[in-house]
PDB file of N, CA and C in Angstrom:
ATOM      1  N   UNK A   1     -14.486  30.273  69.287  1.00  0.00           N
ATOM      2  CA  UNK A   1     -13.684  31.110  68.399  1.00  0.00           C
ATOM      3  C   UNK A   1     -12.250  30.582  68.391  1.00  0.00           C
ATOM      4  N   UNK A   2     -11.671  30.814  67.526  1.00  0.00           N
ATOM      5  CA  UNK A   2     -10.215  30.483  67.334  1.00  0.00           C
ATOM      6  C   UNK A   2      -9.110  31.184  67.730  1.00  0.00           C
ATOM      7  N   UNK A   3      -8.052  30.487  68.251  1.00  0.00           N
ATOM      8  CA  UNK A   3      -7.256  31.001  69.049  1.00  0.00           C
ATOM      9  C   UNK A   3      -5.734  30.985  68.455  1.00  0.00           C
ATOM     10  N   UNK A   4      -5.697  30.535  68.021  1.00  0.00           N
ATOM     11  CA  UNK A   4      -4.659  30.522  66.598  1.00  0.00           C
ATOM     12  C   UNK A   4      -4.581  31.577  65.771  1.00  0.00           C
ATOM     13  N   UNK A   5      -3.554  32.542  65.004  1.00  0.00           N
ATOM     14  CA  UNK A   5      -3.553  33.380  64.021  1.00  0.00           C
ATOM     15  C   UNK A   5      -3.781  32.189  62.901  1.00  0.00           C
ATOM     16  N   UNK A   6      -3.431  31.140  62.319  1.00  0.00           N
ATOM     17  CA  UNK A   6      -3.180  30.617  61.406  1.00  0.00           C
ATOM     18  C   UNK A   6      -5.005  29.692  61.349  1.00  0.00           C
ATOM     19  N   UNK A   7      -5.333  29.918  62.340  1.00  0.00           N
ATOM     20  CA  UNK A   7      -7.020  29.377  62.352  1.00  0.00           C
ATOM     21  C   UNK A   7      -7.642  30.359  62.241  1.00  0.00           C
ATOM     22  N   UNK A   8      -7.456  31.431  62.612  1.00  0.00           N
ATOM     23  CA  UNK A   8      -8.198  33.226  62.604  1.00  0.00           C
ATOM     24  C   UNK A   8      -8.324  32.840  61.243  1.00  0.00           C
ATOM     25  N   UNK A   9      -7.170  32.946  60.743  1.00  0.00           N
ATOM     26  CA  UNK A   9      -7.071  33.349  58.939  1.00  0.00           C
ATOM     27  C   UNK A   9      -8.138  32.279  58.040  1.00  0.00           C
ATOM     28  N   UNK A  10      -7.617  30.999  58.388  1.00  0.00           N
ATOM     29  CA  UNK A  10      -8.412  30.347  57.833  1.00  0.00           C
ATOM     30  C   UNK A  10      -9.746  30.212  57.925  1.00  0.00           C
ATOM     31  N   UNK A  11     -10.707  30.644  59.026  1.00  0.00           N
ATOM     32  CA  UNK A  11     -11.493  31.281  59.049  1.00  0.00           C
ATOM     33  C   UNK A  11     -12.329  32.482  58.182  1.00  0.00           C
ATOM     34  N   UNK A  12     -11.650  33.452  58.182  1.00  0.00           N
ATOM     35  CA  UNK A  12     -11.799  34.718  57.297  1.00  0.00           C
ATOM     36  C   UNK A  12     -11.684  34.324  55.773  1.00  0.00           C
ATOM     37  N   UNK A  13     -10.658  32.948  56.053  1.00  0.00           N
ATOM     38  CA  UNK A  13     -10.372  32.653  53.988  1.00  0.00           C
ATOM     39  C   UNK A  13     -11.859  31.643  53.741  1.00  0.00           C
ATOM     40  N   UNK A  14     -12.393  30.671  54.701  1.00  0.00           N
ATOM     41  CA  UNK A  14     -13.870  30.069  54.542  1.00  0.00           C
ATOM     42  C   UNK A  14     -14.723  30.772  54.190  1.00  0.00           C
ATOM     43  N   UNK A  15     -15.118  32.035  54.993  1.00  0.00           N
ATOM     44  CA  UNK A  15     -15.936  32.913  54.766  1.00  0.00           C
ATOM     45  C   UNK A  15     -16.315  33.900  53.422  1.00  0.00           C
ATOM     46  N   UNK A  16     -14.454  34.112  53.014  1.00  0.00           N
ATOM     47  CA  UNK A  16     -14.821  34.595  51.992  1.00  0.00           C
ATOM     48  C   UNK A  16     -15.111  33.411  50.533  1.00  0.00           C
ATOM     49  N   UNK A  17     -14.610  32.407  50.621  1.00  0.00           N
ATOM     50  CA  UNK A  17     -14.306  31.488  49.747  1.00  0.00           C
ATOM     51  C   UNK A  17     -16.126  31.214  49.941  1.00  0.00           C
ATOM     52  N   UNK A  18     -17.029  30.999  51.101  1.00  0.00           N
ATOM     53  CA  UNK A  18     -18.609  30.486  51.394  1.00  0.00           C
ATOM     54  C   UNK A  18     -19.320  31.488  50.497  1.00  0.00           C
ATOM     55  N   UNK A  19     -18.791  32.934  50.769  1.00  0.00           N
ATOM     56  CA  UNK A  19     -19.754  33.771  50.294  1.00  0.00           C
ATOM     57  C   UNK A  19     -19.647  34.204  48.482  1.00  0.00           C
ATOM     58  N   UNK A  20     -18.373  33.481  48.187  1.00  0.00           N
ATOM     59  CA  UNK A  20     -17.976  33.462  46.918  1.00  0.00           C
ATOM     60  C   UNK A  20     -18.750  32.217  45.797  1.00  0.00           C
ATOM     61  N   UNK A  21     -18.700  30.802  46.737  1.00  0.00           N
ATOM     62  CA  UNK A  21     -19.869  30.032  45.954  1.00  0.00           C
ATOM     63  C   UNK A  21     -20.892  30.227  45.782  1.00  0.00           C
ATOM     64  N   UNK A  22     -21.719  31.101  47.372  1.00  0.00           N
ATOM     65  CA  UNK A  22     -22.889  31.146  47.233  1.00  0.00           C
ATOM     66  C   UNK A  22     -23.512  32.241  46.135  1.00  0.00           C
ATOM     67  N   UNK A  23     -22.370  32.966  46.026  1.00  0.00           N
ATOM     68  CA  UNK A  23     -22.879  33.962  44.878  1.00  0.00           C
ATOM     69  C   UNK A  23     -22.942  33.423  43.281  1.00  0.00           C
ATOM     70  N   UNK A  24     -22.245  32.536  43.478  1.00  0.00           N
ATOM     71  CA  UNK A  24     -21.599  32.098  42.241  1.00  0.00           C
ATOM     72  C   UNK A  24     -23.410  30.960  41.764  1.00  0.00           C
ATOM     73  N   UNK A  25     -23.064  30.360  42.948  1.00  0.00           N
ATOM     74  CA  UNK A  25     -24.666  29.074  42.684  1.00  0.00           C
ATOM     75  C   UNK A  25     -25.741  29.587  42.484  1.00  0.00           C
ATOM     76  N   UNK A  26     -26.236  30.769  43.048  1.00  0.00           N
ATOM     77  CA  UNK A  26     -27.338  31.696  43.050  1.00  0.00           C
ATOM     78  C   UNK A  26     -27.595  32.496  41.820  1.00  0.00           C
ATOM     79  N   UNK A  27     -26.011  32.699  41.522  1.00  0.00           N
ATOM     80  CA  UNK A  27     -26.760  33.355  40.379  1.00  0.00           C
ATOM     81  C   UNK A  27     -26.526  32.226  38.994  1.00  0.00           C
ATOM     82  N   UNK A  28     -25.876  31.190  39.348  1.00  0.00           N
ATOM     83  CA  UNK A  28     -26.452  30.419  38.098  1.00  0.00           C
ATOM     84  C   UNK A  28     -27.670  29.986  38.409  1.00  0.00           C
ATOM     85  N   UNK A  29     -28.405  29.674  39.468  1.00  0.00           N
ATOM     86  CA  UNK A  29     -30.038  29.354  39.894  1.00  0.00           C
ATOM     87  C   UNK A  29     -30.726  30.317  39.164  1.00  0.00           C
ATOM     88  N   UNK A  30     -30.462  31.179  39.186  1.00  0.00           N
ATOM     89  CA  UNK A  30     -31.211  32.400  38.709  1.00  0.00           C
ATOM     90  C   UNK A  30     -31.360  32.566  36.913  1.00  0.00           C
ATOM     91  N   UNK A  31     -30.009  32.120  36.251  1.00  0.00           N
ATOM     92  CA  UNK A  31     -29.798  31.848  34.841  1.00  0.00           C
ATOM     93  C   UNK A  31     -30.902  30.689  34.355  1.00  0.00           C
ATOM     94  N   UNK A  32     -30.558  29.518  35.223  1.00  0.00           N
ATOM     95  CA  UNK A  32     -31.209  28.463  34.689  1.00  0.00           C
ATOM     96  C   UNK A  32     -32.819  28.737  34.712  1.00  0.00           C
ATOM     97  N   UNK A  33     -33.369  29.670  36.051  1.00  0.00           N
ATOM     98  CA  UNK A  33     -34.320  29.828  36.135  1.00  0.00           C
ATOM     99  C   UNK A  33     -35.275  30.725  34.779  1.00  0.00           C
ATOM    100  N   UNK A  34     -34.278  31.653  34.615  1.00  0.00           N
ATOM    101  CA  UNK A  34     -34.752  32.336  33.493  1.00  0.00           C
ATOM    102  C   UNK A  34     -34.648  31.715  32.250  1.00  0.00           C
ATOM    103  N   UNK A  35     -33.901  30.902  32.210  1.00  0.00           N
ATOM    104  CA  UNK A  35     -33.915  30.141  30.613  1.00  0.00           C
ATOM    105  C   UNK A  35     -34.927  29.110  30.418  1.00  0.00           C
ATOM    106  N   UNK A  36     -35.616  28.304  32.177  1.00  0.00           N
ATOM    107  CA  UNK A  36     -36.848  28.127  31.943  1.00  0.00           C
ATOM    108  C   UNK A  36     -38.116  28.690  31.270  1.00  0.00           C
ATOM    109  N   UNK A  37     -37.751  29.890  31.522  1.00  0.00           N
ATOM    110  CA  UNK A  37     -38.992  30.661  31.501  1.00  0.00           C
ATOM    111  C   UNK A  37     -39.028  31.243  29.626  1.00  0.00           C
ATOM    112  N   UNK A  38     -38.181  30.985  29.483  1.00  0.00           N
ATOM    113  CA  UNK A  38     -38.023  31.332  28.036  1.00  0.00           C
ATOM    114  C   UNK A  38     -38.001  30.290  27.020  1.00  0.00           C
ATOM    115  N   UNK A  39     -38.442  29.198  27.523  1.00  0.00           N
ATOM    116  CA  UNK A  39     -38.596  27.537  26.738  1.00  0.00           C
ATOM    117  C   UNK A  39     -39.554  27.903  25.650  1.00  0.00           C
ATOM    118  N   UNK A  40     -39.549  27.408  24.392  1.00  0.00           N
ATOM    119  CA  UNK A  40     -40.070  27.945  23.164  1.00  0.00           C
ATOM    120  C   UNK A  40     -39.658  28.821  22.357  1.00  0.00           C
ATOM    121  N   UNK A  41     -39.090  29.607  23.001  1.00  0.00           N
ATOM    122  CA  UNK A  41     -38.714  30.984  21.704  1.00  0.00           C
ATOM    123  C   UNK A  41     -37.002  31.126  21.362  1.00  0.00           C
ATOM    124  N   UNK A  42     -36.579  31.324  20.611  1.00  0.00           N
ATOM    125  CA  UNK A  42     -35.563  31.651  20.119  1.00  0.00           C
ATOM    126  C   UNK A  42     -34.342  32.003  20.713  1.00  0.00           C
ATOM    127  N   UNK A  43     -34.975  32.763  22.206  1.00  0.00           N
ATOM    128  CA  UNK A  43     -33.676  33.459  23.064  1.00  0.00           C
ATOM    129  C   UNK A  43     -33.519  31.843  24.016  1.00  0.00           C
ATOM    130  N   UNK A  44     -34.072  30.985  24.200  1.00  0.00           N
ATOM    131  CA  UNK A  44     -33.769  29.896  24.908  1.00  0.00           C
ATOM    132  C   UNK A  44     -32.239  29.347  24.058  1.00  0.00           C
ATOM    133  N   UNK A  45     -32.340  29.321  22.651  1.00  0.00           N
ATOM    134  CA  UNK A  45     -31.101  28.523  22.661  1.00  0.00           C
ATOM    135  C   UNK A  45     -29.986  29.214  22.243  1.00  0.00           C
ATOM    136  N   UNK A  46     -30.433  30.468  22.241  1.00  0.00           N
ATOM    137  CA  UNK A  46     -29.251  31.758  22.529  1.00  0.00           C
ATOM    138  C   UNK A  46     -28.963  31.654  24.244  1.00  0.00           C
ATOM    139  N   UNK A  47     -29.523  31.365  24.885  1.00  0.00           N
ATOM    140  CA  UNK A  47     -28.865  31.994  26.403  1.00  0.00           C
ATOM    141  C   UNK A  47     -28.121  30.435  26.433  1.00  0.00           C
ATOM    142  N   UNK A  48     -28.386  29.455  26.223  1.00  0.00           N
ATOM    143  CA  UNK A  48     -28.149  27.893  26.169  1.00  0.00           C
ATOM    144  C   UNK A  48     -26.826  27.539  26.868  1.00  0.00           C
ATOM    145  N   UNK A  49     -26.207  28.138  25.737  1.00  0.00           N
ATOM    146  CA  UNK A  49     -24.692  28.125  25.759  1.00  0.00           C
ATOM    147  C   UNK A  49     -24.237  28.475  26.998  1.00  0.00           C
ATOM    148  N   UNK A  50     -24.499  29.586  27.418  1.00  0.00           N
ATOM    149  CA  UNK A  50     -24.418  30.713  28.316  1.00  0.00           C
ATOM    150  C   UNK A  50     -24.318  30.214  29.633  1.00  0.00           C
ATOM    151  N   UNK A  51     -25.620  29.610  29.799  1.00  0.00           N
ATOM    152  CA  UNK A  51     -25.783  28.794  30.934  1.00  0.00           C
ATOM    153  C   UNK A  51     -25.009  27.126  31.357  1.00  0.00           C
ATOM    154  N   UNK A  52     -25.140  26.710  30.298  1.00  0.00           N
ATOM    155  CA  UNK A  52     -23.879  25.678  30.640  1.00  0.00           C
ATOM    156  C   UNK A  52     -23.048  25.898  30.887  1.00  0.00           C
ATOM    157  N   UNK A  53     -22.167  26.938  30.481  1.00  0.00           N
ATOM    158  CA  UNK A  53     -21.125  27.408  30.593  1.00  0.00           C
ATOM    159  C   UNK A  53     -20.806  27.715  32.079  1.00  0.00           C
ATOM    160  N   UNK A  54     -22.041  28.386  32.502  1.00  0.00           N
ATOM    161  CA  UNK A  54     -22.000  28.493  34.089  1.00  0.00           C
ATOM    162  C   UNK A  54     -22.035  27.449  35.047  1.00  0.00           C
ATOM    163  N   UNK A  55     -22.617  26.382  34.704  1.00  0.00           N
ATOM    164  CA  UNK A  55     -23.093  24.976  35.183  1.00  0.00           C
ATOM    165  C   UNK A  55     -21.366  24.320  35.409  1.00  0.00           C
ATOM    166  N   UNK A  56     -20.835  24.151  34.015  1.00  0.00           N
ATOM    167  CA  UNK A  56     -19.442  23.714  34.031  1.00  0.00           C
ATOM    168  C   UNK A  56     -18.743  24.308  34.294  1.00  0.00           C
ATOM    169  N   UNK A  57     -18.687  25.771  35.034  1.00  0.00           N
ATOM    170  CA  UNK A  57     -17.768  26.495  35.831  1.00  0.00           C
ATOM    171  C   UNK A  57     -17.891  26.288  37.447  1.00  0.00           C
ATOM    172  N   UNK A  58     -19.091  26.004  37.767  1.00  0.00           N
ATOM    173  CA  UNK A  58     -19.442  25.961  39.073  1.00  0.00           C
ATOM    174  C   UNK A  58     -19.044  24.273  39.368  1.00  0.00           C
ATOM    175  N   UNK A  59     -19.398  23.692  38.446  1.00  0.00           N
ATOM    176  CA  UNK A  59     -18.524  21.647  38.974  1.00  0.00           C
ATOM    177  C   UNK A  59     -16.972  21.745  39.031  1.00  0.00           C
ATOM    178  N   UNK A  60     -16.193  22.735  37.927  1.00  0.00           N
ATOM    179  CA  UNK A  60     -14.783  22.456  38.317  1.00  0.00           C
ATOM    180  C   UNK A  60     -14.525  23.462  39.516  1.00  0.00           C
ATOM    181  N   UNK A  61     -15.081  24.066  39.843  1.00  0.00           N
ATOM    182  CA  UNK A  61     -14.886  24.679  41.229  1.00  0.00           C
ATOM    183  C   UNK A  61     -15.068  24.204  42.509  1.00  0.00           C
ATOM    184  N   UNK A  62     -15.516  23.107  42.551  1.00  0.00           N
ATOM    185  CA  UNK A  62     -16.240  22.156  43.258  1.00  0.00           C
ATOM    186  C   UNK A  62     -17.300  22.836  43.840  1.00  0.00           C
ATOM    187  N   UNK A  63     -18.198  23.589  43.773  1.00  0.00           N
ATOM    188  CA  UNK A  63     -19.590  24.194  44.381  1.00  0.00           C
ATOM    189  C   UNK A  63     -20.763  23.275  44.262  1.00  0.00           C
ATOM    190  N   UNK A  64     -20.723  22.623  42.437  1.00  0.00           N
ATOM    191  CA  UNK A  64     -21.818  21.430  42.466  1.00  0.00           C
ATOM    192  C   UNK A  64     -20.482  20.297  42.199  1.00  0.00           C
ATOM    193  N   UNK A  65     -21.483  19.108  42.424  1.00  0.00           N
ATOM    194  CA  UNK A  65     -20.773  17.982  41.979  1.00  0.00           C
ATOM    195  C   UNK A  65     -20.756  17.539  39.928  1.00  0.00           C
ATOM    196  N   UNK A  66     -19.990  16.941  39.605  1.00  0.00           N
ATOM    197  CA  UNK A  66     -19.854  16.817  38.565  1.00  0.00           C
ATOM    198  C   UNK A  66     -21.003  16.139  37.788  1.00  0.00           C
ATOM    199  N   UNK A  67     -21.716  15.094  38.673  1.00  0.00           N
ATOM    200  CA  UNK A  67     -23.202  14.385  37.787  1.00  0.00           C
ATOM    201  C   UNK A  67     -24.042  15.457  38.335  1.00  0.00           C
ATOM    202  N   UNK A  68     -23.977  16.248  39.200  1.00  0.00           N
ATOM    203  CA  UNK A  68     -25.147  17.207  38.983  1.00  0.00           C
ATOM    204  C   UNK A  68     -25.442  18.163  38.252  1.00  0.00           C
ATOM    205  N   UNK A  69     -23.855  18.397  37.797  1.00  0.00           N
ATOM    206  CA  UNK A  69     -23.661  19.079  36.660  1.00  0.00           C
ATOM    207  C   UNK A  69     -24.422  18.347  35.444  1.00  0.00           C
ATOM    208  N   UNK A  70     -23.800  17.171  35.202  1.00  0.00           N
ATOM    209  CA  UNK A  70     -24.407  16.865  33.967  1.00  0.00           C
ATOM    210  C   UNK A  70     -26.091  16.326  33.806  1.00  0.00           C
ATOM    211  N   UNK A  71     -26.379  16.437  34.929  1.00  0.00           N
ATOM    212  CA  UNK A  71     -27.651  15.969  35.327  1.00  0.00           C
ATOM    213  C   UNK A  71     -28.692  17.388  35.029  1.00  0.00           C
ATOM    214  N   UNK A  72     -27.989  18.514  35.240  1.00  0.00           N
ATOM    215  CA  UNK A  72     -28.780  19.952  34.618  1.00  0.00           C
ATOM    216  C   UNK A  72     -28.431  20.118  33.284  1.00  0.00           C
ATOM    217  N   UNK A  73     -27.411  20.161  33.210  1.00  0.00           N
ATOM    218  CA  UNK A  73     -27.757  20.414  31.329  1.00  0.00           C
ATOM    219  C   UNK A  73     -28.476  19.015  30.267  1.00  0.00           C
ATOM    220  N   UNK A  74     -28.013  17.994  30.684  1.00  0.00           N
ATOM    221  CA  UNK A  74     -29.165  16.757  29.990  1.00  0.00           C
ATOM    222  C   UNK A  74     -30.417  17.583  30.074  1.00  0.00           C
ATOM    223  N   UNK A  75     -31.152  17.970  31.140  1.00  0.00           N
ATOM    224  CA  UNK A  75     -32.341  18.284  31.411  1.00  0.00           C
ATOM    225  C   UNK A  75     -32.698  19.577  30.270  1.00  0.00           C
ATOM    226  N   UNK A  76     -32.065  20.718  30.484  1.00  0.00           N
ATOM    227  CA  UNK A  76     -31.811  21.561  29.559  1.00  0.00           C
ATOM    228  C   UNK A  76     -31.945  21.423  28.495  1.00  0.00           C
ATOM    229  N   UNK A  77     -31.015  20.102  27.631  1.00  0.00           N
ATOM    230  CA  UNK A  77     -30.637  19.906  26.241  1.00  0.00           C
ATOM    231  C   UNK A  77     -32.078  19.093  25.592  1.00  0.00           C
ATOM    232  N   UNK A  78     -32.402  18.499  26.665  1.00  0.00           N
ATOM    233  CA  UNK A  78     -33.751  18.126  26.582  1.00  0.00           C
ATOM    234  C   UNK A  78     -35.079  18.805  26.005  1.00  0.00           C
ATOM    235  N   UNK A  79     -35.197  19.784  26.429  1.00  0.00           N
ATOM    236  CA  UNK A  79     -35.819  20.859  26.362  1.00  0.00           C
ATOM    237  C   UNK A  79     -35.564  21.997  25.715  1.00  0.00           C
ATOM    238  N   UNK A  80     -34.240  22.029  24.713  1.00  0.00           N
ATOM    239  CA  UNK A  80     -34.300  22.306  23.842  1.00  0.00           C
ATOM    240  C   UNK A  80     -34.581  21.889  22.945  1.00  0.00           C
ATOM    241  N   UNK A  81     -34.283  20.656  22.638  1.00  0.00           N
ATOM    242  CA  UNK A  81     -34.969  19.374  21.683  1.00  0.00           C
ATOM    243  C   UNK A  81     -36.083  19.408  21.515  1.00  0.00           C
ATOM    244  N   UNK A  82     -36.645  19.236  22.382  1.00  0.00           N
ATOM    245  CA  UNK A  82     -38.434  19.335  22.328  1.00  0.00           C
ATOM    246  C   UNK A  82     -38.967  20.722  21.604  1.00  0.00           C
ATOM    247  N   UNK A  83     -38.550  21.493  22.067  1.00  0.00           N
ATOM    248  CA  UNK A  83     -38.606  22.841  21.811  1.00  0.00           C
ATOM    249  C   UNK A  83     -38.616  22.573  19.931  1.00  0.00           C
ATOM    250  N   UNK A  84     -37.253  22.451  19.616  1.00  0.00           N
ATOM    251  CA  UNK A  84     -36.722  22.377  18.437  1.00  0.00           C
ATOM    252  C   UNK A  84     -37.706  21.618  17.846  1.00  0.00           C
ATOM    253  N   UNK A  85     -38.345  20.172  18.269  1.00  0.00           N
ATOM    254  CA  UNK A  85     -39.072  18.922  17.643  1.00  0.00           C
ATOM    255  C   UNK A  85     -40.403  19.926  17.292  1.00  0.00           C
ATOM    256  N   UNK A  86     -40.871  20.927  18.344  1.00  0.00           N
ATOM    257  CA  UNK A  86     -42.277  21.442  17.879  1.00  0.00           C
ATOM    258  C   UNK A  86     -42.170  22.475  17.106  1.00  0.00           C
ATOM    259  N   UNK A  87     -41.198  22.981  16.514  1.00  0.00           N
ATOM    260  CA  UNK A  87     -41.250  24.161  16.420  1.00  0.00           C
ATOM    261  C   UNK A  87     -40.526  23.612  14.811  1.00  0.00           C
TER     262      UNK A  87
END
């Protein structure tokens, strides 16, 4: 444990700053997950937007890295395409 006030703190500021990404990543996991599930129909490229949006909020925050960022929505845009090509 830390013995420092100025390490105490920084401590307490990790913790909250840890439990702030993890909420943040989880629930874009959870977006992307559902916009899987909705591949084909209409509300996929209504939520679209939505979800990138979250993707490119979570890379300038540094939570993901920036090609992993773009490495999920390629995938995404992908699959809307296809979507779009059959439909």
């Amino acid at each position: 444990m830390a013995n420092h006030k100025a390490t105490k703190k920084d401590t307490r500021q990790a913790a909250k700053r840890r439990d702030s990404n993890r909420y943040y990543g989880k629930t874009t996991r959870n977006a992307i997950r559902d916009l899987k599930v909705s591949v084909g129909s209409s509300e996929y490229t209504e939520k679209l937007p939505t979800v990138v949006s979250m993707i490119d909020k979570l890379a300038k925050r540094g939570i993901i890295h920036k090609n992993k960022a773009a490495n999920l929505k390629s995938k995404l845009a992908k699959k809307a395409n296809a979507a779009k090509a059959i439909a």
